[in-house]
PDB file of N, CA and C in Angstrom:
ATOM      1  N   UNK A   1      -3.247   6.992  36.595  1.00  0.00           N
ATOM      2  CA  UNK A   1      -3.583   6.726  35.209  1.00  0.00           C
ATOM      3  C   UNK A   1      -2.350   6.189  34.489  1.00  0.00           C
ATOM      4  N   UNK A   2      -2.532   5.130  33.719  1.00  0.00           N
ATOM      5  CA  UNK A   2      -1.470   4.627  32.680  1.00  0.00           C
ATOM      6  C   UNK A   2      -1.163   5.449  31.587  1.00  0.00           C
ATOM      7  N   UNK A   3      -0.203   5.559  31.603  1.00  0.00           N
ATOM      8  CA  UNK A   3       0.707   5.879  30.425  1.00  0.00           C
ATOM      9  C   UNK A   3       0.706   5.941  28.845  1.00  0.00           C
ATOM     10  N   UNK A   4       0.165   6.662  28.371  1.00  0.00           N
ATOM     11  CA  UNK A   4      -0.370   6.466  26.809  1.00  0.00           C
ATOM     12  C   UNK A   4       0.674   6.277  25.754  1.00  0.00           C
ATOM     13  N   UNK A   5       0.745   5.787  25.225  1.00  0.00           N
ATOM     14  CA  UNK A   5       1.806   5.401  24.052  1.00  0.00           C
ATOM     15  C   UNK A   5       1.665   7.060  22.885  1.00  0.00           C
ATOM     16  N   UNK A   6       0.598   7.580  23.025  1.00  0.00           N
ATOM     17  CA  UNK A   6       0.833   8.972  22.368  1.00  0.00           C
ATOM     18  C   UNK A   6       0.870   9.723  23.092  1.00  0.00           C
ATOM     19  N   UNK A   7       1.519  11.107  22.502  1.00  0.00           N
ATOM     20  CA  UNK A   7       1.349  12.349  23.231  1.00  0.00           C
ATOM     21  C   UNK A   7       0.692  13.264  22.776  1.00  0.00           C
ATOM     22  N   UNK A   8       1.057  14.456  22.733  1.00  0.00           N
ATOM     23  CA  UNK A   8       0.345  15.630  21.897  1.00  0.00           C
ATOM     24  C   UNK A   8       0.544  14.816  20.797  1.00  0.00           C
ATOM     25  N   UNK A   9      -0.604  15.865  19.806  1.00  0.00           N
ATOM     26  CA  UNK A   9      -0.232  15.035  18.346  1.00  0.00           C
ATOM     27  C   UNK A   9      -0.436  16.924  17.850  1.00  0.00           C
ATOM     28  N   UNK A  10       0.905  16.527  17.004  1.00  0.00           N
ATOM     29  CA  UNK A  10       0.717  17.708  16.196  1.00  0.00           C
ATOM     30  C   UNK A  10       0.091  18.213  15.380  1.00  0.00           C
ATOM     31  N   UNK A  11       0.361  19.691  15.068  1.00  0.00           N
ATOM     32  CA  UNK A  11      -0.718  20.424  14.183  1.00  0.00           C
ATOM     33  C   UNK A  11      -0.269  20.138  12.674  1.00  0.00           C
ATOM     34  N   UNK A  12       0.248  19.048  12.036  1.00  0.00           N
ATOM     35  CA  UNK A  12       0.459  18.961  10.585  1.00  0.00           C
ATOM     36  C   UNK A  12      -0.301  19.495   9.381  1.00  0.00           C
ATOM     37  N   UNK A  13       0.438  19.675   8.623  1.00  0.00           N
ATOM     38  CA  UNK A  13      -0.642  19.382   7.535  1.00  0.00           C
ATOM     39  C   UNK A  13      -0.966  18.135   6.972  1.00  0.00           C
ATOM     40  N   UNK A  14      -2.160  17.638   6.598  1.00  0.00           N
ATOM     41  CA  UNK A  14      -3.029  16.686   6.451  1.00  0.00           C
ATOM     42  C   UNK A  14      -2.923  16.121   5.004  1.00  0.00           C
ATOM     43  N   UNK A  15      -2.904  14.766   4.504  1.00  0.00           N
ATOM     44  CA  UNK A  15      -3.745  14.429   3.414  1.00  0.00           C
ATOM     45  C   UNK A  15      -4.386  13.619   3.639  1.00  0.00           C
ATOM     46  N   UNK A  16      -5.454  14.281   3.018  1.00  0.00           N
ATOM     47  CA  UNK A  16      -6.962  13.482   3.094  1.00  0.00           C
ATOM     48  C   UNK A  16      -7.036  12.049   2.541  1.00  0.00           C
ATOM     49  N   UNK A  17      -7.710  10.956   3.635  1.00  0.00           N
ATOM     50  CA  UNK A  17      -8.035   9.586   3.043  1.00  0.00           C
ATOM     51  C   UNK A  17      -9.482   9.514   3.514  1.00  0.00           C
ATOM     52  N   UNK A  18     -10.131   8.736   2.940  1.00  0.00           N
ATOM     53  CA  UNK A  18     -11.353   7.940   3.460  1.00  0.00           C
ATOM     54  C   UNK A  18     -11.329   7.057   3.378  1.00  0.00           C
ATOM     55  N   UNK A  19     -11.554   6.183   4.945  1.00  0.00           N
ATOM     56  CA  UNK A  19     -11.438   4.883   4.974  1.00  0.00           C
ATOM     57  C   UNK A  19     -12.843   4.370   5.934  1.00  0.00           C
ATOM     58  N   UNK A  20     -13.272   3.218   5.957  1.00  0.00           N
ATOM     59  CA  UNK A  20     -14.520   2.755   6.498  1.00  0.00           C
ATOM     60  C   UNK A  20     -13.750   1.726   7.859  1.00  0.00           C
ATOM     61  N   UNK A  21     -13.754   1.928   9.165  1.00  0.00           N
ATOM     62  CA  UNK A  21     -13.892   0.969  10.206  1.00  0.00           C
ATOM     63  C   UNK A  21     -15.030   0.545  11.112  1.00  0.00           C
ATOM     64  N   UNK A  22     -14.552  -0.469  11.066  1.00  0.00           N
ATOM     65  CA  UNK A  22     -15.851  -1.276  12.470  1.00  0.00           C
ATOM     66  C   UNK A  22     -16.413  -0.155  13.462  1.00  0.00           C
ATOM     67  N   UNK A  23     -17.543  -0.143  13.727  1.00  0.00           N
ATOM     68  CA  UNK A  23     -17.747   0.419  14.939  1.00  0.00           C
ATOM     69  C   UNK A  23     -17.566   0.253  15.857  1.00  0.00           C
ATOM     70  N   UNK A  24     -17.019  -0.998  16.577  1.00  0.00           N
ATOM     71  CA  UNK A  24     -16.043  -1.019  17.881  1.00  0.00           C
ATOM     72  C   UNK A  24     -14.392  -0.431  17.703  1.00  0.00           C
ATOM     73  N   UNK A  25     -13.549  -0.361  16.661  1.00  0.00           N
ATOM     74  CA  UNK A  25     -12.726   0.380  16.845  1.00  0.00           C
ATOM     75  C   UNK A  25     -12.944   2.388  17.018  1.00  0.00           C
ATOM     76  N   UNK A  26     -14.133   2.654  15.995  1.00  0.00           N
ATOM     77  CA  UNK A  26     -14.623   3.901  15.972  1.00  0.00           C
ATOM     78  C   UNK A  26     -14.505   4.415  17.684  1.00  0.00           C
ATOM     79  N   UNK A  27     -15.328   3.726  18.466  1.00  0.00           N
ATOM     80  CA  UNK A  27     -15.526   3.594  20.093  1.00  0.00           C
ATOM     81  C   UNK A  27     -14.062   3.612  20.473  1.00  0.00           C
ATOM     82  N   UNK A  28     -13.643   2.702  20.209  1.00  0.00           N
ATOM     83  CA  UNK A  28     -12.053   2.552  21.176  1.00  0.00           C
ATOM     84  C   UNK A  28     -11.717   4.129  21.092  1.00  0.00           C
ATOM     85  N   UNK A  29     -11.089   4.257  19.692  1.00  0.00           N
ATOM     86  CA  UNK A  29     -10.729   5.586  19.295  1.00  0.00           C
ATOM     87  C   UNK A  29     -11.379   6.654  19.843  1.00  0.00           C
ATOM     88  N   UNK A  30     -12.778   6.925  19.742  1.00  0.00           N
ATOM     89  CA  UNK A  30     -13.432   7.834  20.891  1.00  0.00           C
ATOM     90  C   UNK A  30     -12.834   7.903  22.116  1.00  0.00           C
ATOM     91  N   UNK A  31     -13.147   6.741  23.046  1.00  0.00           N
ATOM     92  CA  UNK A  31     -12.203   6.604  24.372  1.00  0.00           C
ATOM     93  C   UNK A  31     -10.872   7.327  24.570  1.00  0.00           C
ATOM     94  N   UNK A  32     -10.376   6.695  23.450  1.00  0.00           N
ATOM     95  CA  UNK A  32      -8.757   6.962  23.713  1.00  0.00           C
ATOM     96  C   UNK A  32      -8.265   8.548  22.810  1.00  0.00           C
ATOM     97  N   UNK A  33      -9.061   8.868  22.542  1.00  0.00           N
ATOM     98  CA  UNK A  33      -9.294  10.503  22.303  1.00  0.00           C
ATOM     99  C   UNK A  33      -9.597  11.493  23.747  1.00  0.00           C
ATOM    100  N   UNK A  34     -10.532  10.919  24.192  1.00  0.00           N
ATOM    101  CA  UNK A  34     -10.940  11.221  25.280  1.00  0.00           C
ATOM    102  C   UNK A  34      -9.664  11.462  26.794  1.00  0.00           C
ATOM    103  N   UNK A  35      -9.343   9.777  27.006  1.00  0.00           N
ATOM    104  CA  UNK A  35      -8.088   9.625  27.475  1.00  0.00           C
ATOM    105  C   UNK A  35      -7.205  10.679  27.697  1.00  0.00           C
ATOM    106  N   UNK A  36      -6.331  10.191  26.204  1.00  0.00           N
ATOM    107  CA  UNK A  36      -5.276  11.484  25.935  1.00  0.00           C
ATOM    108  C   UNK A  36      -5.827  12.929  25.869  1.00  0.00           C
ATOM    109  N   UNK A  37      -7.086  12.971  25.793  1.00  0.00           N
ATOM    110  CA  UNK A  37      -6.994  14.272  26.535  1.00  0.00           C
ATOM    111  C   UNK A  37      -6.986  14.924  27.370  1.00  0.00           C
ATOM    112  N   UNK A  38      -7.326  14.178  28.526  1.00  0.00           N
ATOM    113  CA  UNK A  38      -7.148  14.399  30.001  1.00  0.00           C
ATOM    114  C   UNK A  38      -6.035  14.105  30.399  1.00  0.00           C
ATOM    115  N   UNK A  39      -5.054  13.087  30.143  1.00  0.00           N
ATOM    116  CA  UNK A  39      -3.919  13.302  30.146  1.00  0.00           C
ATOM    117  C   UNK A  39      -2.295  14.229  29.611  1.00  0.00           C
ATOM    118  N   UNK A  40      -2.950  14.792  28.393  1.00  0.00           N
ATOM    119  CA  UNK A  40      -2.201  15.658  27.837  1.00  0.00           C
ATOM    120  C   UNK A  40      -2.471  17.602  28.059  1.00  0.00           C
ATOM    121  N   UNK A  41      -3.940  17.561  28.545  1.00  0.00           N
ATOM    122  CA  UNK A  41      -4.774  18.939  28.607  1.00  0.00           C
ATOM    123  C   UNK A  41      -4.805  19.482  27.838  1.00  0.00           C
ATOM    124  N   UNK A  42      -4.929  19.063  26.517  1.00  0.00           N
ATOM    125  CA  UNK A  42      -4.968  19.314  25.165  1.00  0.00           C
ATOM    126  C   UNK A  42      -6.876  19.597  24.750  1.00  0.00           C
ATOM    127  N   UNK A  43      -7.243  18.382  25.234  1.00  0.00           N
ATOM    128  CA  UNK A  43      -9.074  18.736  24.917  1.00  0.00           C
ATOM    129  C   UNK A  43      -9.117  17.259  24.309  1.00  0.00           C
ATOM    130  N   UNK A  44     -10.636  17.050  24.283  1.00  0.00           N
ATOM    131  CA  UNK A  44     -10.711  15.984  23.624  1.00  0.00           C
ATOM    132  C   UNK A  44     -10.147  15.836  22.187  1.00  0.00           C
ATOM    133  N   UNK A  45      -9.457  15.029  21.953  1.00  0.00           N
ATOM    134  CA  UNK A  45      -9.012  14.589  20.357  1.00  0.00           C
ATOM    135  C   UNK A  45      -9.653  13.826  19.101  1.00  0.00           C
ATOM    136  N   UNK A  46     -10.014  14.302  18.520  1.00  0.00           N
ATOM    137  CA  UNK A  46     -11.047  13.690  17.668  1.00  0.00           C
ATOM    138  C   UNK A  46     -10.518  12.140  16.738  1.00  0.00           C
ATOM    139  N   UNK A  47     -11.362  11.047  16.791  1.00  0.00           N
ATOM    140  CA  UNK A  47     -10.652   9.871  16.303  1.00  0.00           C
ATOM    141  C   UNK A  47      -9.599  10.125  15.129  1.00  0.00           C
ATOM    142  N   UNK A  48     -10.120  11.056  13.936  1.00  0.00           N
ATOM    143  CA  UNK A  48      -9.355  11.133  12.790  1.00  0.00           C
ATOM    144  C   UNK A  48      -8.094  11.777  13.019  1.00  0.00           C
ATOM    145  N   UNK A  49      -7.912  12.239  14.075  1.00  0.00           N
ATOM    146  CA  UNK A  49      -6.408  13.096  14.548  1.00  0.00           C
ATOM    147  C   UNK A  49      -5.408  11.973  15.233  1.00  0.00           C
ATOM    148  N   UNK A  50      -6.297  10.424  15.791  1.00  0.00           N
ATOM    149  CA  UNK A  50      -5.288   9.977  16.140  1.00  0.00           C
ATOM    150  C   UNK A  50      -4.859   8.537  15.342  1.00  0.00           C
ATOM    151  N   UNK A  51      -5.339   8.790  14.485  1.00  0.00           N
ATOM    152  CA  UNK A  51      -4.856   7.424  13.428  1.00  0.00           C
ATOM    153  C   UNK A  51      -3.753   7.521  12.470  1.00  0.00           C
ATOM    154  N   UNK A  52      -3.181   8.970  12.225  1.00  0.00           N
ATOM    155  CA  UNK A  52      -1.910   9.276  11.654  1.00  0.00           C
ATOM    156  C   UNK A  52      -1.028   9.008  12.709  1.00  0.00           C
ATOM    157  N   UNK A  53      -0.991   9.243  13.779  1.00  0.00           N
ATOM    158  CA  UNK A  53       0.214   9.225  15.087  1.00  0.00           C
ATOM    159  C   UNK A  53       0.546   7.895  15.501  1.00  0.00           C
ATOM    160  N   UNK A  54      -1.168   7.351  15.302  1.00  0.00           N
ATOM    161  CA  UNK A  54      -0.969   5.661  15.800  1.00  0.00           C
ATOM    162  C   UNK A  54      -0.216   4.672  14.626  1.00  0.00           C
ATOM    163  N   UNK A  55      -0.717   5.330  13.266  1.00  0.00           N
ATOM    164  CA  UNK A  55       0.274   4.375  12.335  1.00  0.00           C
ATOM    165  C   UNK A  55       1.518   4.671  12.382  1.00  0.00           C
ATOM    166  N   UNK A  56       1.913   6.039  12.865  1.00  0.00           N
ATOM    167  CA  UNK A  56       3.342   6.288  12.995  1.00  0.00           C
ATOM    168  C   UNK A  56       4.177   5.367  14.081  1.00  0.00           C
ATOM    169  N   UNK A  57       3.628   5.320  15.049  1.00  0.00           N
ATOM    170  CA  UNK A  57       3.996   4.564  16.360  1.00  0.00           C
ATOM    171  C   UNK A  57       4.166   3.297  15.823  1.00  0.00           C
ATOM    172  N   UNK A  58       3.279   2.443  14.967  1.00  0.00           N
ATOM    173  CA  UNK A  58       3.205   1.464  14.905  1.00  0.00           C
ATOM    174  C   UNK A  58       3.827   0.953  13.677  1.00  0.00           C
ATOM    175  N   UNK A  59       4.493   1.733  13.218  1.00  0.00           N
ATOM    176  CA  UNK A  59       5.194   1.408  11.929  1.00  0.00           C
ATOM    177  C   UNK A  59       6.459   1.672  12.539  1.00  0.00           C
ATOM    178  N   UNK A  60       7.014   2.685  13.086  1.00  0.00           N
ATOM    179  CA  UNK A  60       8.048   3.119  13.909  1.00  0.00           C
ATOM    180  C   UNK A  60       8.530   1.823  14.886  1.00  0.00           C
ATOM    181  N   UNK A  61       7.783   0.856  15.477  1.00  0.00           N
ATOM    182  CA  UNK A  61       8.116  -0.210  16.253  1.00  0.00           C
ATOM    183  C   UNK A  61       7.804  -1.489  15.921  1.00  0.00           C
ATOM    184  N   UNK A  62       7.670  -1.696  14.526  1.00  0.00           N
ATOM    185  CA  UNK A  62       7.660  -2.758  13.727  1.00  0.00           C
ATOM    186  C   UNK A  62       8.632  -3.485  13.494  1.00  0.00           C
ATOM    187  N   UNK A  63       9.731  -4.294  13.555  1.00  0.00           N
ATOM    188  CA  UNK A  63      11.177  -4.532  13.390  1.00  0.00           C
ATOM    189  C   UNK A  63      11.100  -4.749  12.152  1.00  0.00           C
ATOM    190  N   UNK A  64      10.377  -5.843  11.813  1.00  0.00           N
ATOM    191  CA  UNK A  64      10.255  -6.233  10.272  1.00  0.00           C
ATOM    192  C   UNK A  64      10.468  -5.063   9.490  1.00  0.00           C
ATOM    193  N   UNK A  65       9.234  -4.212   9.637  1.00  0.00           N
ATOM    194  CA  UNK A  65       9.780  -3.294   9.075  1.00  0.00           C
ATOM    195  C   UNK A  65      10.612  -2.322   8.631  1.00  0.00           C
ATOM    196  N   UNK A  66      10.801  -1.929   9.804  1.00  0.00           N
ATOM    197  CA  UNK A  66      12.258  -0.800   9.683  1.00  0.00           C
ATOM    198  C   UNK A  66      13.679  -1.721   9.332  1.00  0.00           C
ATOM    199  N   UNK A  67      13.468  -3.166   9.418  1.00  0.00           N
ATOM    200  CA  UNK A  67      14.479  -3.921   8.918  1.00  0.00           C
ATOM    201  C   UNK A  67      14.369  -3.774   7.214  1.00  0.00           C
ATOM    202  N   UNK A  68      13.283  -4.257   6.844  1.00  0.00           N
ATOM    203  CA  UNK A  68      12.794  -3.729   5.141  1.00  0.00           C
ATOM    204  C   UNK A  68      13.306  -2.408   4.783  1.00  0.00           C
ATOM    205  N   UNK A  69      12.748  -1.186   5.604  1.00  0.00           N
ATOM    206  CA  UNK A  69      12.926  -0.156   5.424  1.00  0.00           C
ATOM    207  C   UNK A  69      14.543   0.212   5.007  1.00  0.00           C
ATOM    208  N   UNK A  70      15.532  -0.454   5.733  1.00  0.00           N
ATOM    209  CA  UNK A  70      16.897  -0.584   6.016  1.00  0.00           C
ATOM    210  C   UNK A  70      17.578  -0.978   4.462  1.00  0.00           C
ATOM    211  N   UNK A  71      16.568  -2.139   4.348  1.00  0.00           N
ATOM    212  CA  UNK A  71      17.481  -2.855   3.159  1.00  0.00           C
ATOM    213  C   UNK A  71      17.248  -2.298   1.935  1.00  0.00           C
ATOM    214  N   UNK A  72      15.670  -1.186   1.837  1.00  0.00           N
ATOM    215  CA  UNK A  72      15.998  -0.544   0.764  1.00  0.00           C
ATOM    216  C   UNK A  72      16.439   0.665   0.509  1.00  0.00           C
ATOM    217  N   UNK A  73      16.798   1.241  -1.120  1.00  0.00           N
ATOM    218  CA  UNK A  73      16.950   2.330  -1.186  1.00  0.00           C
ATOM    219  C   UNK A  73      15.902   3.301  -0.174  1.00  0.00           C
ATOM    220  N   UNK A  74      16.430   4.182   0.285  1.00  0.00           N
ATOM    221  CA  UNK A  74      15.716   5.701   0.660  1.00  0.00           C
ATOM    222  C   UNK A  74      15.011   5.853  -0.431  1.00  0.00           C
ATOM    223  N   UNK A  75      13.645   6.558  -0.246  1.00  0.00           N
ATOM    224  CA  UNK A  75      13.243   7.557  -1.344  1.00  0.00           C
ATOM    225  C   UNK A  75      13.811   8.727  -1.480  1.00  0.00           C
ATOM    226  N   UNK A  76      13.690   9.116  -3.193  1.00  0.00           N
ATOM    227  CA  UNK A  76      14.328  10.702  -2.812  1.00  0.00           C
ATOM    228  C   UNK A  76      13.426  11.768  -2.025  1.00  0.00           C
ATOM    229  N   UNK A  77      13.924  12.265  -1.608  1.00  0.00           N
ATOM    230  CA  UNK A  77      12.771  13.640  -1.112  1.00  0.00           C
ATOM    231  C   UNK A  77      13.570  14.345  -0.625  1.00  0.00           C
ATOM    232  N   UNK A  78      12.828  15.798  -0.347  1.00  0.00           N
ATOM    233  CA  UNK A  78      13.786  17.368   0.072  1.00  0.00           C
ATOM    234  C   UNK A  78      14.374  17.236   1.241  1.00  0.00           C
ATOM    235  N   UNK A  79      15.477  17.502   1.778  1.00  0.00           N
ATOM    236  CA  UNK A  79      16.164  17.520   2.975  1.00  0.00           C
ATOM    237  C   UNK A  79      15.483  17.638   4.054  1.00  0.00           C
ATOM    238  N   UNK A  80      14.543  18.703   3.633  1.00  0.00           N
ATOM    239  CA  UNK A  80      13.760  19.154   5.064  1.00  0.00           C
ATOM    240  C   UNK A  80      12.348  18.532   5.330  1.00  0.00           C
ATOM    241  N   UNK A  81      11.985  17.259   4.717  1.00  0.00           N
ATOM    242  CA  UNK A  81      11.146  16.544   4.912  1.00  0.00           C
ATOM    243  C   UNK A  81      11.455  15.675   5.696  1.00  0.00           C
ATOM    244  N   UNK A  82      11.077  15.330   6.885  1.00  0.00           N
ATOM    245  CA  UNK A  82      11.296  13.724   7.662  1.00  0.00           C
ATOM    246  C   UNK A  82      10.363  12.663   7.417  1.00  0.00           C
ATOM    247  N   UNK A  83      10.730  11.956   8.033  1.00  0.00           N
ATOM    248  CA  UNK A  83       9.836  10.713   7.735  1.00  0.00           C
ATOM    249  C   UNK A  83       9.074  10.766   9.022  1.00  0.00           C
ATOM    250  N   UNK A  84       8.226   9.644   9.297  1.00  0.00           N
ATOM    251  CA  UNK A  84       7.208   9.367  10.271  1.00  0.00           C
ATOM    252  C   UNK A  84       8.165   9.092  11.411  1.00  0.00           C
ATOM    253  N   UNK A  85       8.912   7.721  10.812  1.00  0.00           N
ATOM    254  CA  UNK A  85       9.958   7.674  11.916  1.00  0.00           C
ATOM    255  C   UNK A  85      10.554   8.162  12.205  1.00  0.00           C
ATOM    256  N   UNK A  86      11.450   9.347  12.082  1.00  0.00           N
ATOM    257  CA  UNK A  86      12.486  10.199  12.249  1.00  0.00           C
ATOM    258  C   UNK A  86      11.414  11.076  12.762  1.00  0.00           C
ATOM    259  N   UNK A  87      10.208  11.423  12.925  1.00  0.00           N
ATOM    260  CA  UNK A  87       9.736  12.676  14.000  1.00  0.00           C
ATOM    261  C   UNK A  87       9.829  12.509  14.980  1.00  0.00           C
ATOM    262  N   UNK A  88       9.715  10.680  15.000  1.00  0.00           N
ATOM    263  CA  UNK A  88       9.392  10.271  16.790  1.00  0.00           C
ATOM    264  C   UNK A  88      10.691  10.704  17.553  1.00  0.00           C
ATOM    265  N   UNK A  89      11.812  10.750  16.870  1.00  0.00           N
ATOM    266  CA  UNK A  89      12.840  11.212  17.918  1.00  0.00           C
ATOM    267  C   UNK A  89      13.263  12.484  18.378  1.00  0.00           C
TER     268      UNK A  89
END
């Protein structure tokens, strides 16, 4: 089996969005819930658990971005908050 670009996904706390996608991504996401869960032995993962991890990944390996990210100020926030990117490491 190939190699999943996620792993466990953690137990965070959540804020709630509602958003509307295609029903062929809905499917992918099923799959790849499925997937990573046989690969991780975690259980199946439900789509809405893996769309926070995947924007993380995918914002995390954006160059553009984290080049943007670079050139501006930081936001303020509490010490002990990380960012998306800073969990991945």
């Amino acid at each position: 089996m190939a190699k999943l670009k996620l792993g466990t996904i953690p137990d965070d706390k959540p804020v709630k969005l509602t958003i509307e996608l295609p029903a062929t991504i809905h499917r992918d996401l099923v799959a790849y819930g499925n997937a990573l869960g046989r690969e991780t032995g975690q259980g199946v993962v439900e789509p809405a658990k893996l769309i926070g991890p995947m924007l993380v990944r995918f914002m995390a390996t954006d160059r553009a971005f984290a080049k943007l990210r670079r050139t501006e100020s930081p936001p303020q926030r509490p010490h002990s908050e990380k960012s998306a990117s800073e969990k991945l490491t």
